[in-house]
PDB file of N, CA and C in Angstrom:
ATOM      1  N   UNK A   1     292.683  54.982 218.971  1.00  0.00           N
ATOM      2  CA  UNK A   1     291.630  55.941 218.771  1.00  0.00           C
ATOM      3  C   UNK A   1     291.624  57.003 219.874  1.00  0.00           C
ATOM      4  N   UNK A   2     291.905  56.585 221.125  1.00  0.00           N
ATOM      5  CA  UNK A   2     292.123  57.292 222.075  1.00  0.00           C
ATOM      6  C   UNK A   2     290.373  58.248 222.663  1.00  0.00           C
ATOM      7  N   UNK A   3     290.205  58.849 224.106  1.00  0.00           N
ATOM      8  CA  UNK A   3     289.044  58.986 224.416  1.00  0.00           C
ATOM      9  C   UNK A   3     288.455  59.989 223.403  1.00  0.00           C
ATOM     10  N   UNK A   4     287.240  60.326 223.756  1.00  0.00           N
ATOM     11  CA  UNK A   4     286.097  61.708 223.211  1.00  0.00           C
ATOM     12  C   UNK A   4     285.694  61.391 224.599  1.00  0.00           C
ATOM     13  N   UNK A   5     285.195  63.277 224.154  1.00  0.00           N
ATOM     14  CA  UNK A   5     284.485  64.062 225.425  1.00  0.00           C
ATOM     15  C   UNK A   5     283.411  63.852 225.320  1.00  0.00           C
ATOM     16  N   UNK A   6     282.424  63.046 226.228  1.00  0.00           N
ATOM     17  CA  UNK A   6     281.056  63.133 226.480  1.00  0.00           C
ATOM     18  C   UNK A   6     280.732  64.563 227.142  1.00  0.00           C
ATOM     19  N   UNK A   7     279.394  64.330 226.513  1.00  0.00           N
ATOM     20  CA  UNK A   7     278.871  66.033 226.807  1.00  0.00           C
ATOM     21  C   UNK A   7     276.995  65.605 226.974  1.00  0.00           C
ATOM     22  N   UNK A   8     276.257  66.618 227.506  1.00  0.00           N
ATOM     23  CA  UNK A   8     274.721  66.207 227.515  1.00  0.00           C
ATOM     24  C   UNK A   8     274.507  66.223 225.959  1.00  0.00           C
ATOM     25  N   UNK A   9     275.095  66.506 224.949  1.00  0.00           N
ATOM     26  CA  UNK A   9     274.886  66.705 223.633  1.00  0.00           C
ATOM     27  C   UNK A   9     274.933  65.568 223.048  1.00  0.00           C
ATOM     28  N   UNK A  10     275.571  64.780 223.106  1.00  0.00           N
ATOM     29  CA  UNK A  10     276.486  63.509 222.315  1.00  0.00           C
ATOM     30  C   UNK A  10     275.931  62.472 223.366  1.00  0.00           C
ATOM     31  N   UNK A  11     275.819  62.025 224.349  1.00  0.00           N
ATOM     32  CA  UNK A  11     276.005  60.957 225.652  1.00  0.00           C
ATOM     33  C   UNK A  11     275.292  59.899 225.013  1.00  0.00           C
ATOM     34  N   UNK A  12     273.851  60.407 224.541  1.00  0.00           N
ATOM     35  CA  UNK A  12     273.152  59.641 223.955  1.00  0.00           C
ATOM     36  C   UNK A  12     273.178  58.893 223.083  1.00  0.00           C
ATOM     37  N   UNK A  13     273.917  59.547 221.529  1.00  0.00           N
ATOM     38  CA  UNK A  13     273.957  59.087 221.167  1.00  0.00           C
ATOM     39  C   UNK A  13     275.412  57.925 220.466  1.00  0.00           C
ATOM     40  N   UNK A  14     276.394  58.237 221.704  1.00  0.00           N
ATOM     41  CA  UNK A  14     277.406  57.327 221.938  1.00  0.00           C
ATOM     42  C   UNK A  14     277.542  56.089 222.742  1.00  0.00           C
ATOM     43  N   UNK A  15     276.047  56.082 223.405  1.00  0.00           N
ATOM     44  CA  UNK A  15     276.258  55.111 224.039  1.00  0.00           C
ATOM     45  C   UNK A  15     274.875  53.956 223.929  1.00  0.00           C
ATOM     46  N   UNK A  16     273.842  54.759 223.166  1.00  0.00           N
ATOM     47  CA  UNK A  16     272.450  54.000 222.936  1.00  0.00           C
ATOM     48  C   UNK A  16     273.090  52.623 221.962  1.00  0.00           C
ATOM     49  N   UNK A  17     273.819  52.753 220.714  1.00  0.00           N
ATOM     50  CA  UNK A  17     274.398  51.743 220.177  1.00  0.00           C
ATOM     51  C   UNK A  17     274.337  50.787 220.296  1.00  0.00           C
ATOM     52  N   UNK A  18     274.666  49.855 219.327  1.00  0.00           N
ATOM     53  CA  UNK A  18     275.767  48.837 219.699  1.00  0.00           C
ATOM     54  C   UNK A  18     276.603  49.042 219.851  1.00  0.00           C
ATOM     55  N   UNK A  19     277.515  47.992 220.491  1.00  0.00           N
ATOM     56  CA  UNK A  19     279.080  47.985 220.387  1.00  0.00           C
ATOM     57  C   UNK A  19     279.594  48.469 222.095  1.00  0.00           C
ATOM     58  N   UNK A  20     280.653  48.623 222.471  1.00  0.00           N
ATOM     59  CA  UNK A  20     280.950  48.489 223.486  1.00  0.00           C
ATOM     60  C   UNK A  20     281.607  50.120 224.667  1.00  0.00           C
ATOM     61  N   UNK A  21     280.879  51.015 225.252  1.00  0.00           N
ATOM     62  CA  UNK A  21     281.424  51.894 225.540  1.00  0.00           C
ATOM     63  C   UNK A  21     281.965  52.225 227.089  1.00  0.00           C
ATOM     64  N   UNK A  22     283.366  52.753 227.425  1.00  0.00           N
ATOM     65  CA  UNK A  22     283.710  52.628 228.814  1.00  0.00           C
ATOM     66  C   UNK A  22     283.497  54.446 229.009  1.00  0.00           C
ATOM     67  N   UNK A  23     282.647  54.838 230.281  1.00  0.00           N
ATOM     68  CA  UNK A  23     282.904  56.251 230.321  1.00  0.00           C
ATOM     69  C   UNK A  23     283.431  56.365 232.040  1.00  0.00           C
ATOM     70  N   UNK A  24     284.259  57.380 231.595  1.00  0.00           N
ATOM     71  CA  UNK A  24     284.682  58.017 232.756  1.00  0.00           C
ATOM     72  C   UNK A  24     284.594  59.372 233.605  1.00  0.00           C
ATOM     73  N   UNK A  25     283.739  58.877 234.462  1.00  0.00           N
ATOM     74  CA  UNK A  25     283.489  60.540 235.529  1.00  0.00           C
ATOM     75  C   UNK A  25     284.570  61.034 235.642  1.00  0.00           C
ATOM     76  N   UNK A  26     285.212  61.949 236.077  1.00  0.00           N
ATOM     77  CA  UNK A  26     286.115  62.342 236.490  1.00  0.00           C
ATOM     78  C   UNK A  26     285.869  64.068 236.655  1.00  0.00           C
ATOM     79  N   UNK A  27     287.390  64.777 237.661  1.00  0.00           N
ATOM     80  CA  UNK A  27     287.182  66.341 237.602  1.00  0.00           C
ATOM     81  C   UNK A  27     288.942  66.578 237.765  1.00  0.00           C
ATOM     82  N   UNK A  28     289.009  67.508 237.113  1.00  0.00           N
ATOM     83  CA  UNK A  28     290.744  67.967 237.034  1.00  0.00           C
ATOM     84  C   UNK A  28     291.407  67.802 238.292  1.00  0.00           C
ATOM     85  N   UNK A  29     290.353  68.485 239.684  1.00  0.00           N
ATOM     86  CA  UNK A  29     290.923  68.655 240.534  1.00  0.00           C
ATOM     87  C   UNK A  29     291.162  67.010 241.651  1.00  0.00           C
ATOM     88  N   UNK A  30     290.280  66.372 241.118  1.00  0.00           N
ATOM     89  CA  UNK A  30     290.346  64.961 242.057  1.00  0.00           C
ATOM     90  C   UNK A  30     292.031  64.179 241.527  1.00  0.00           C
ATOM     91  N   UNK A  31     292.464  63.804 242.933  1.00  0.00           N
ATOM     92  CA  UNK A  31     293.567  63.405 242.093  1.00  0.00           C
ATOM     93  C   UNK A  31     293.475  61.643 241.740  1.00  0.00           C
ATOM     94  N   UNK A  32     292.606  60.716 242.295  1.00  0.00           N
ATOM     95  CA  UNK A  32     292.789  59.908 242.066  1.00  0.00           C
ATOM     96  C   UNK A  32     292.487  59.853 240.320  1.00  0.00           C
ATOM     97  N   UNK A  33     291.185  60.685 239.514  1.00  0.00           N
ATOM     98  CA  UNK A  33     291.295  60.809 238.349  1.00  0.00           C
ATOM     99  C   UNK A  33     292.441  60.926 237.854  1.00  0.00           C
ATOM    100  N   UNK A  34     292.928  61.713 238.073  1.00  0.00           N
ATOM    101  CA  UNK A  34     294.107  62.602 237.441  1.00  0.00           C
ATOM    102  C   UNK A  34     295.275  61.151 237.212  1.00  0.00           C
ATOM    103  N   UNK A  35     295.667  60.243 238.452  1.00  0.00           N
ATOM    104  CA  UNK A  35     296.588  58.980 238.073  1.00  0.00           C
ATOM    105  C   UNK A  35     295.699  57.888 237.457  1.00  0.00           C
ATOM    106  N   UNK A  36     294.481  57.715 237.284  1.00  0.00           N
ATOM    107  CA  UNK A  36     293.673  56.681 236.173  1.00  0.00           C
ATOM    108  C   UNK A  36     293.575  57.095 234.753  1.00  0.00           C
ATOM    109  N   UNK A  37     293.492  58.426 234.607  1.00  0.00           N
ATOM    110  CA  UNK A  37     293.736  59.145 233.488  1.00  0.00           C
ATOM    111  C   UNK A  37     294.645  58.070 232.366  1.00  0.00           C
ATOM    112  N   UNK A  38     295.790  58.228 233.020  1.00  0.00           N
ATOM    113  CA  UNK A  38     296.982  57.390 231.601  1.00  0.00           C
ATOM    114  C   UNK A  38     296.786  55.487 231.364  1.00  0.00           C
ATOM    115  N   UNK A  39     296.248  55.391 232.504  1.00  0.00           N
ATOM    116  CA  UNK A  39     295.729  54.103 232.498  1.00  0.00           C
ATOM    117  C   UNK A  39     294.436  53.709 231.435  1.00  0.00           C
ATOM    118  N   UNK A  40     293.057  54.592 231.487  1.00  0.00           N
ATOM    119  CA  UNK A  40     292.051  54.623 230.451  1.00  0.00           C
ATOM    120  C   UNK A  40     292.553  54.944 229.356  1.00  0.00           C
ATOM    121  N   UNK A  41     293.927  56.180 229.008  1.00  0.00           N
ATOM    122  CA  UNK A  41     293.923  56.066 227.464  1.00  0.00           C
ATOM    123  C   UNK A  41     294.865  55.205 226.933  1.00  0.00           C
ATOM    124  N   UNK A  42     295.495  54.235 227.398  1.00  0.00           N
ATOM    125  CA  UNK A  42     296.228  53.205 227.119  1.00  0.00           C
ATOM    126  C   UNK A  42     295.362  52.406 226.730  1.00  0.00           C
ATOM    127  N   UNK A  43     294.682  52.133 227.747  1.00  0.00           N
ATOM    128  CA  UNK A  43     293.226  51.229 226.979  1.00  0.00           C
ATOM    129  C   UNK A  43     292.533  51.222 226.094  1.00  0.00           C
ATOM    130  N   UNK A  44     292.140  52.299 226.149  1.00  0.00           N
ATOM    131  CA  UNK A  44     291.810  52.765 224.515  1.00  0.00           C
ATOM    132  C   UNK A  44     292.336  53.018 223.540  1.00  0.00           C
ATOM    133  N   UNK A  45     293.834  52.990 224.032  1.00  0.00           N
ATOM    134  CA  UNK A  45     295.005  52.492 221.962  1.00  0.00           C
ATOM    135  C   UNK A  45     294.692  51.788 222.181  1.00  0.00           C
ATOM    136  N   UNK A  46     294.850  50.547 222.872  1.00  0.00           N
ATOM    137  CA  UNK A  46     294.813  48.976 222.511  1.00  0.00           C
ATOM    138  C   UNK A  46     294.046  48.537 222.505  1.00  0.00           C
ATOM    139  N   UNK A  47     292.852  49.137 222.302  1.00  0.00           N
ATOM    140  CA  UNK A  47     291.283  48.421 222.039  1.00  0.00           C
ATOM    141  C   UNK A  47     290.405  49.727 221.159  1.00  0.00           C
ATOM    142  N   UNK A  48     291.156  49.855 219.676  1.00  0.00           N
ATOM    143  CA  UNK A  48     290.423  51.027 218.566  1.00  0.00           C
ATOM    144  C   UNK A  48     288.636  50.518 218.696  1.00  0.00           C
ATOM    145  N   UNK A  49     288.407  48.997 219.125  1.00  0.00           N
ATOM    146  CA  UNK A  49     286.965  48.902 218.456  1.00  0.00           C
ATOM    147  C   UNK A  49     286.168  49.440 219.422  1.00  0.00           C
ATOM    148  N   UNK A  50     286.275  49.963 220.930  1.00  0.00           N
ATOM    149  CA  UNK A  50     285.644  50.000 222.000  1.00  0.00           C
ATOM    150  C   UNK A  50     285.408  51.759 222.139  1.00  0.00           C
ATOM    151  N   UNK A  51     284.638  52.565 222.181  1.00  0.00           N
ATOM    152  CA  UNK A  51     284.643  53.680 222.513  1.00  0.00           C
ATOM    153  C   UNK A  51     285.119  53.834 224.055  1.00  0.00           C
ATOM    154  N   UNK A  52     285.901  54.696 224.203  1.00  0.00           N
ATOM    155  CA  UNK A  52     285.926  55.278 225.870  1.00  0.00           C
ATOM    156  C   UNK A  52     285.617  56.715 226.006  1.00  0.00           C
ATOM    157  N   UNK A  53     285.268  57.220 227.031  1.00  0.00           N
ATOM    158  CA  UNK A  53     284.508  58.516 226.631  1.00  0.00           C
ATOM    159  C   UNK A  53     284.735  59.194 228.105  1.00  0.00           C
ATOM    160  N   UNK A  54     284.761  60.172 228.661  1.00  0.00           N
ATOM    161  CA  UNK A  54     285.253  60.968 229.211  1.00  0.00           C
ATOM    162  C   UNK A  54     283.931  62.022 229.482  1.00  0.00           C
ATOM    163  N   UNK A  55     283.454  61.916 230.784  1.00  0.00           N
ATOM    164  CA  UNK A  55     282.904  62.898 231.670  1.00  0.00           C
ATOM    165  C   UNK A  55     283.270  64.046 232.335  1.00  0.00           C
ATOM    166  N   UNK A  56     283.676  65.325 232.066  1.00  0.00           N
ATOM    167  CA  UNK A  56     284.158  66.318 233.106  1.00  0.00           C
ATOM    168  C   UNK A  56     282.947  66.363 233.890  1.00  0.00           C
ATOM    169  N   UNK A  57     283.116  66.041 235.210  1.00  0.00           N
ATOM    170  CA  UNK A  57     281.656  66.227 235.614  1.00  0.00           C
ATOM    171  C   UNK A  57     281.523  67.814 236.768  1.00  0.00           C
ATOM    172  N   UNK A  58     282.348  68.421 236.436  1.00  0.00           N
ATOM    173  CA  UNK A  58     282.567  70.010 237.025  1.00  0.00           C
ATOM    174  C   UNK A  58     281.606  70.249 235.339  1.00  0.00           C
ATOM    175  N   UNK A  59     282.007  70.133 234.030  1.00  0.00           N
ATOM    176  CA  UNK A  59     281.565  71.045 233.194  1.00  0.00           C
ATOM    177  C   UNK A  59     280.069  69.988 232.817  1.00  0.00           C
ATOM    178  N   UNK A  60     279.939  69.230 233.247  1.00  0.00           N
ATOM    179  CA  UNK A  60     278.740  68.098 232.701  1.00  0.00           C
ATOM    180  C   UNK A  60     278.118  67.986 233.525  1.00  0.00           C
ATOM    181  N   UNK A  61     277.527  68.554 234.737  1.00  0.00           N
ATOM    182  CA  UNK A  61     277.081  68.306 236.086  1.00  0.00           C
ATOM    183  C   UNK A  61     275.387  67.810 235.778  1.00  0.00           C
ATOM    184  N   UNK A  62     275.107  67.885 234.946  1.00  0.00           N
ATOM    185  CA  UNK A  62     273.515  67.560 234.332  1.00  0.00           C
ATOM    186  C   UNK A  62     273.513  65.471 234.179  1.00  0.00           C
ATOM    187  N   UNK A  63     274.681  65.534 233.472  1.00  0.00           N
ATOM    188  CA  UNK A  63     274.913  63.816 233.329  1.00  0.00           C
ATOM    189  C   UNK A  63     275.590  63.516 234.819  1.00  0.00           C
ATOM    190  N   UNK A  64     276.316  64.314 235.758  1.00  0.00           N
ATOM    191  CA  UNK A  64     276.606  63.794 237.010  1.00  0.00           C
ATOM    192  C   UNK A  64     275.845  63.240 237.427  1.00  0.00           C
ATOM    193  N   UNK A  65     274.607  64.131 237.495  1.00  0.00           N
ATOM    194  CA  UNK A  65     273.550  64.365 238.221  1.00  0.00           C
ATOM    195  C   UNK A  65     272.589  62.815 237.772  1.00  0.00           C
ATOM    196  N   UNK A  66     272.371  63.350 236.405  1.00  0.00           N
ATOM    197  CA  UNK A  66     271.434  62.016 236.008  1.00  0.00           C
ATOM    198  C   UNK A  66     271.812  60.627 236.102  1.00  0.00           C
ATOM    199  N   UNK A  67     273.293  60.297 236.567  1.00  0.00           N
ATOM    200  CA  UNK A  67     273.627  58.936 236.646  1.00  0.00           C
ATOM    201  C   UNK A  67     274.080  58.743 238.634  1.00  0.00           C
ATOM    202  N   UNK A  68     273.777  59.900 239.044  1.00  0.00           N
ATOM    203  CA  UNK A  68     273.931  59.764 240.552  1.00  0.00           C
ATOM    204  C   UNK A  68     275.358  59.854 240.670  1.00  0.00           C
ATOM    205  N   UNK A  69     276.599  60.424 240.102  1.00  0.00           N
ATOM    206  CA  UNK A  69     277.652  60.061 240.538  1.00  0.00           C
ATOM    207  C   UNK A  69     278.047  60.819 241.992  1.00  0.00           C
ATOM    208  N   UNK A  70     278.505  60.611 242.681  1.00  0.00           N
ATOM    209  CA  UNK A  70     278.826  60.843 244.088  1.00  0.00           C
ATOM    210  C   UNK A  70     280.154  60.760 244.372  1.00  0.00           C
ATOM    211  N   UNK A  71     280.947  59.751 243.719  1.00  0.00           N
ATOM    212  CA  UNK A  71     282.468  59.834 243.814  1.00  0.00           C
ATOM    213  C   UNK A  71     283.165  59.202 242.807  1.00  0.00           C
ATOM    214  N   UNK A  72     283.928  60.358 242.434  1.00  0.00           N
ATOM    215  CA  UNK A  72     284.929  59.929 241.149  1.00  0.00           C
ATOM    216  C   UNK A  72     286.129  59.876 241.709  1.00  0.00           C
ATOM    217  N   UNK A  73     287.299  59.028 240.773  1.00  0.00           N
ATOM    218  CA  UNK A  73     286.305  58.605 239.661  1.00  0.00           C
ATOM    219  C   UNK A  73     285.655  57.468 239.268  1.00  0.00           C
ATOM    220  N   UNK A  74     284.414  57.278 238.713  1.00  0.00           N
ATOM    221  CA  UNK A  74     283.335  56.117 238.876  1.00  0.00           C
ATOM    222  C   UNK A  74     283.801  55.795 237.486  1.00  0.00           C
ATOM    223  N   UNK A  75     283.631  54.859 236.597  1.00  0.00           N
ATOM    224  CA  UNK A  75     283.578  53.903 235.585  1.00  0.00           C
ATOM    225  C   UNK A  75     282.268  53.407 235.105  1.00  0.00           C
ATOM    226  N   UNK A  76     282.164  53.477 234.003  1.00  0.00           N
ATOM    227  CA  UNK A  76     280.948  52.872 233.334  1.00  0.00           C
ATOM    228  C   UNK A  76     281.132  52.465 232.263  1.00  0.00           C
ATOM    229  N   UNK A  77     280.219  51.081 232.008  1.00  0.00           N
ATOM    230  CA  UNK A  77     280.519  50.517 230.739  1.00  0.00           C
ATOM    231  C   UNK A  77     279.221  50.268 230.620  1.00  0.00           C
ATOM    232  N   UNK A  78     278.907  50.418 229.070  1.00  0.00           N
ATOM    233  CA  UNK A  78     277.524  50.026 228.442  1.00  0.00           C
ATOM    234  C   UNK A  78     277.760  49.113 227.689  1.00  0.00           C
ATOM    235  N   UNK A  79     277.324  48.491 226.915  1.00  0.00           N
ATOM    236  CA  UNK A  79     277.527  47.261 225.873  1.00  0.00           C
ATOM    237  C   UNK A  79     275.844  47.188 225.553  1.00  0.00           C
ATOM    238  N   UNK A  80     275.868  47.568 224.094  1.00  0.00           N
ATOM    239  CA  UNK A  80     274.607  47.283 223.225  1.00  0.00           C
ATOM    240  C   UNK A  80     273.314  48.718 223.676  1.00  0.00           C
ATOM    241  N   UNK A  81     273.779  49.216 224.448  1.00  0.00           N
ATOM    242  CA  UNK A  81     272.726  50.359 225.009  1.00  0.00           C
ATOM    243  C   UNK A  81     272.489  49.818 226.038  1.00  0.00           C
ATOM    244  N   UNK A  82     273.065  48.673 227.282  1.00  0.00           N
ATOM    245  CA  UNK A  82     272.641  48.734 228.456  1.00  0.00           C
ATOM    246  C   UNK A  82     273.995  48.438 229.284  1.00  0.00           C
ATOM    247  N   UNK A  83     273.598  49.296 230.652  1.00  0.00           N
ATOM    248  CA  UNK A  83     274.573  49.969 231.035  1.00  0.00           C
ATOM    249  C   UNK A  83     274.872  48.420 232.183  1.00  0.00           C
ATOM    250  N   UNK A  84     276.530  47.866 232.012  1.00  0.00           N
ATOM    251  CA  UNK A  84     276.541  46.734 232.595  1.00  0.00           C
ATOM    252  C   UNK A  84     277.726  46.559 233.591  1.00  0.00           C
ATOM    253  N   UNK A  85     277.948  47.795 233.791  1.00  0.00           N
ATOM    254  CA  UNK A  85     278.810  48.071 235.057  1.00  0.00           C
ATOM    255  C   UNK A  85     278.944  49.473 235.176  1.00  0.00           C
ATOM    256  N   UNK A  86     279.050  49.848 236.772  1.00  0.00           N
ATOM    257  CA  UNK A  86     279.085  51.106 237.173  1.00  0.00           C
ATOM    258  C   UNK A  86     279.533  51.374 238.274  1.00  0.00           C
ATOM    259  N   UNK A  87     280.873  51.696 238.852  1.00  0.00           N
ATOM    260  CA  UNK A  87     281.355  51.281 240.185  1.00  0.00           C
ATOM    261  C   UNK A  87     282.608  52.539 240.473  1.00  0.00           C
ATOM    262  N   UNK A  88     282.243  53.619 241.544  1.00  0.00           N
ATOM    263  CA  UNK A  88     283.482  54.592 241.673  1.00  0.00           C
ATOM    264  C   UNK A  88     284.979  53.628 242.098  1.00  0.00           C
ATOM    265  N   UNK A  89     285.740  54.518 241.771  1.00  0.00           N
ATOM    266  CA  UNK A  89     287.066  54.119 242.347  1.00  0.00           C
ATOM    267  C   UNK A  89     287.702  54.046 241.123  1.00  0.00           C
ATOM    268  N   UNK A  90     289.119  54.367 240.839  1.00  0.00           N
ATOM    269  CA  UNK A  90     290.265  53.681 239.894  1.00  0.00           C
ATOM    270  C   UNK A  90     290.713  52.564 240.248  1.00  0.00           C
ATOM    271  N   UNK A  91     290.880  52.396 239.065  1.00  0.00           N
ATOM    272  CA  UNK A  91     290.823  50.599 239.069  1.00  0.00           C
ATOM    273  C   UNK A  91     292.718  50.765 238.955  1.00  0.00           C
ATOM    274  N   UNK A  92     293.558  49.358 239.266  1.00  0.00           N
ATOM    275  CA  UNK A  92     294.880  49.151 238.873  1.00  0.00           C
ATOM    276  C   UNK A  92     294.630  48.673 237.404  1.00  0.00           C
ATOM    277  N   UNK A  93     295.971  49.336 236.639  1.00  0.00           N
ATOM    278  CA  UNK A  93     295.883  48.351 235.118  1.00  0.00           C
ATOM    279  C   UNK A  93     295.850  47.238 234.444  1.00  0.00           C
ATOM    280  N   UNK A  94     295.961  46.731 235.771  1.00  0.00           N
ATOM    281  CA  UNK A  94     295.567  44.853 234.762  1.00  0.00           C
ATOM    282  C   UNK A  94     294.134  44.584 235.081  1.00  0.00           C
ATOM    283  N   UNK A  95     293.391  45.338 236.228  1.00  0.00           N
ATOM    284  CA  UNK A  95     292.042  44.877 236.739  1.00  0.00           C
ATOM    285  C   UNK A  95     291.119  45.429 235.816  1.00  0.00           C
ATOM    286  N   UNK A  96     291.362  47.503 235.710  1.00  0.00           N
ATOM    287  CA  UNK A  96     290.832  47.659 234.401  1.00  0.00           C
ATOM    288  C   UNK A  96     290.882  46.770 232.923  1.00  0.00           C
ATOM    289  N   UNK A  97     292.087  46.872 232.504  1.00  0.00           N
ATOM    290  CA  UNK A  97     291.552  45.859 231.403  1.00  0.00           C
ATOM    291  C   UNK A  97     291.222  44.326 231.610  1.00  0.00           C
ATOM    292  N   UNK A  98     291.463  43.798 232.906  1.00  0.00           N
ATOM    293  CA  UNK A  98     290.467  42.261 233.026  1.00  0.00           C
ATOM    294  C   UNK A  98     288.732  43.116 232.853  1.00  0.00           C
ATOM    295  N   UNK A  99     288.696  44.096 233.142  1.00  0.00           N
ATOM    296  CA  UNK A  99     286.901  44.286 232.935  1.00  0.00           C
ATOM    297  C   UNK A  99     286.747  45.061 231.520  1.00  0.00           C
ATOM    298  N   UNK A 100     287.610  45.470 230.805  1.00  0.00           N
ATOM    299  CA  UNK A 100     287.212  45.397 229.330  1.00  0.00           C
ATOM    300  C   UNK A 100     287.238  43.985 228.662  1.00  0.00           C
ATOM    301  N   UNK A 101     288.092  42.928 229.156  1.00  0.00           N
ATOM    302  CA  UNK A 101     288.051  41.831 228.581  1.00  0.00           C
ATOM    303  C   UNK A 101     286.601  40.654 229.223  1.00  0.00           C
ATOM    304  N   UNK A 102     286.430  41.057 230.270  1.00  0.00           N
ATOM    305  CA  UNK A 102     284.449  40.521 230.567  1.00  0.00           C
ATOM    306  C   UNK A 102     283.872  41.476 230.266  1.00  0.00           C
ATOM    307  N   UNK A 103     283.555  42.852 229.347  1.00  0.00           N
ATOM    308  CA  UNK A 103     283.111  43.362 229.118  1.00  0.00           C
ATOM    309  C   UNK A 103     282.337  42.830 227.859  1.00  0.00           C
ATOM    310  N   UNK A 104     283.730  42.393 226.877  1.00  0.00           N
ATOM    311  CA  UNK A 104     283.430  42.082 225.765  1.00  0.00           C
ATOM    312  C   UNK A 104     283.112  40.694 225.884  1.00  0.00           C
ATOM    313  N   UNK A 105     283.243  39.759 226.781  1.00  0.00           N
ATOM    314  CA  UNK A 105     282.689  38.314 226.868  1.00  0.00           C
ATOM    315  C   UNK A 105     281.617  38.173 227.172  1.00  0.00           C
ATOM    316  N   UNK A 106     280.570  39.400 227.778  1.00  0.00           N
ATOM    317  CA  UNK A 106     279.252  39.122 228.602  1.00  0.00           C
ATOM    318  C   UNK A 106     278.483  38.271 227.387  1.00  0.00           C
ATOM    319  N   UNK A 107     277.352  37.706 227.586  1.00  0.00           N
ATOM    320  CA  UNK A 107     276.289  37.258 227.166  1.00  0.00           C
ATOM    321  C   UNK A 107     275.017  38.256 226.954  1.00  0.00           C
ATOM    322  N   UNK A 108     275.304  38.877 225.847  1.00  0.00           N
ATOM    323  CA  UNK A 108     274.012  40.098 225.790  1.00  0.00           C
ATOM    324  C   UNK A 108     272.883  39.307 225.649  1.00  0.00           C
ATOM    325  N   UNK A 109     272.997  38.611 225.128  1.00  0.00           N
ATOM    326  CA  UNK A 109     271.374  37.798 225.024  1.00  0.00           C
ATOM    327  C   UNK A 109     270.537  38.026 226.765  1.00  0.00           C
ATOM    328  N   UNK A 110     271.520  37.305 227.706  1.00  0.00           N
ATOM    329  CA  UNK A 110     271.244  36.611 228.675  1.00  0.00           C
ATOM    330  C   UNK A 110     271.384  37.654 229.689  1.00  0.00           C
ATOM    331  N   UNK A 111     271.666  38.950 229.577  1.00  0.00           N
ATOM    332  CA  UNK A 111     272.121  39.898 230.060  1.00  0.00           C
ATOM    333  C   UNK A 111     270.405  40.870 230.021  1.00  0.00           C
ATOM    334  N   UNK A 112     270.276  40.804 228.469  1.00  0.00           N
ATOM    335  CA  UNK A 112     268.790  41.253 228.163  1.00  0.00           C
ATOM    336  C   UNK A 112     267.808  40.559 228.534  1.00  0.00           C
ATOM    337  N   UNK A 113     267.639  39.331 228.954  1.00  0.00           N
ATOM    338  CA  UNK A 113     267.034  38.374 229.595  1.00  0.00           C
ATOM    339  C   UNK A 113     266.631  38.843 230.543  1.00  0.00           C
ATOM    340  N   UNK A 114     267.820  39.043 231.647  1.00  0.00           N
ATOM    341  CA  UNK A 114     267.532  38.807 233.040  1.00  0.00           C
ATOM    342  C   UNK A 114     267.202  40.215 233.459  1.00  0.00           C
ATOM    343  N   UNK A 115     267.690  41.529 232.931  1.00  0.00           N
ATOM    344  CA  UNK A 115     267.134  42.649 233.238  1.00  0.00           C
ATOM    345  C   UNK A 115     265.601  42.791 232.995  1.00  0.00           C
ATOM    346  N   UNK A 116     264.935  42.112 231.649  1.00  0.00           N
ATOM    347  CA  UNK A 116     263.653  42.605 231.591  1.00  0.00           C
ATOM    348  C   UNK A 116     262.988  41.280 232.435  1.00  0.00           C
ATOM    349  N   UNK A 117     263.267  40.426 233.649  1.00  0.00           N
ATOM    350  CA  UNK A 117     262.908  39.262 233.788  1.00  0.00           C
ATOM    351  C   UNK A 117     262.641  40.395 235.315  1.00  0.00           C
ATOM    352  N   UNK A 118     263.795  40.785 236.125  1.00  0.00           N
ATOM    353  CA  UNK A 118     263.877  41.210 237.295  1.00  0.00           C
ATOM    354  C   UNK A 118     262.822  42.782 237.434  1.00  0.00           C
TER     355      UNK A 118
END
């Protein structure tokens, strides 16, 4: 399936859902983006059911802003409409996809639990 561009237009409603979404901050000029780049869309052939989604955050600076990013590129994954990881840095390719594969193992029940508990 390969990524889509998140935008303040769409963000919402790609990621309120169900189902499982990875987004990525990023800016042309950072280079560590630039070598995670081929790594996220590999991931996303080999996983059509998972949205991955793509932040320019030079042209998106409104969603920079609203999720605090500070250094890309940062990673985010939502699952079900709550956001269950969020951590700058590029990841290596087996670590990224070990966290799409606990992505999709979490316990949403228990996940929704403990957020409205804390």
């Amino acid at each position: 399936m390969g990524t889509v561009e998140f935008t303040t237009a769409n963000f919402v409603e790609k990621t309120s859902g169900d189902g499982i979404t990875f987004i990525d901050f990023w800016a042309s000029w950072c280079g560590p983006c630039v070598r995670f780049a081929p790594v996220y869309e590999r991931a996303a052939e080999a996983n059509p059911d998972v949205t991955f989604g793509k932040v320019d955050t030079e042209a998106q600076q409104e969603l920079a802003m609203q999720f605090n990013i500070q250094s890309i590129p940062t990673i985010m994954a939502v699952r079900d409409g709550v956001i269950v990881y969020a951590q700058p840095g590029a990841l290596p390719e087996a670590a990224f996809l070990d966290l799409v594969k606990k992505v999709r193992e979490l316990d949403m029940e228990k996940v929704k639990a403990d957020a409205t508990a804390a």
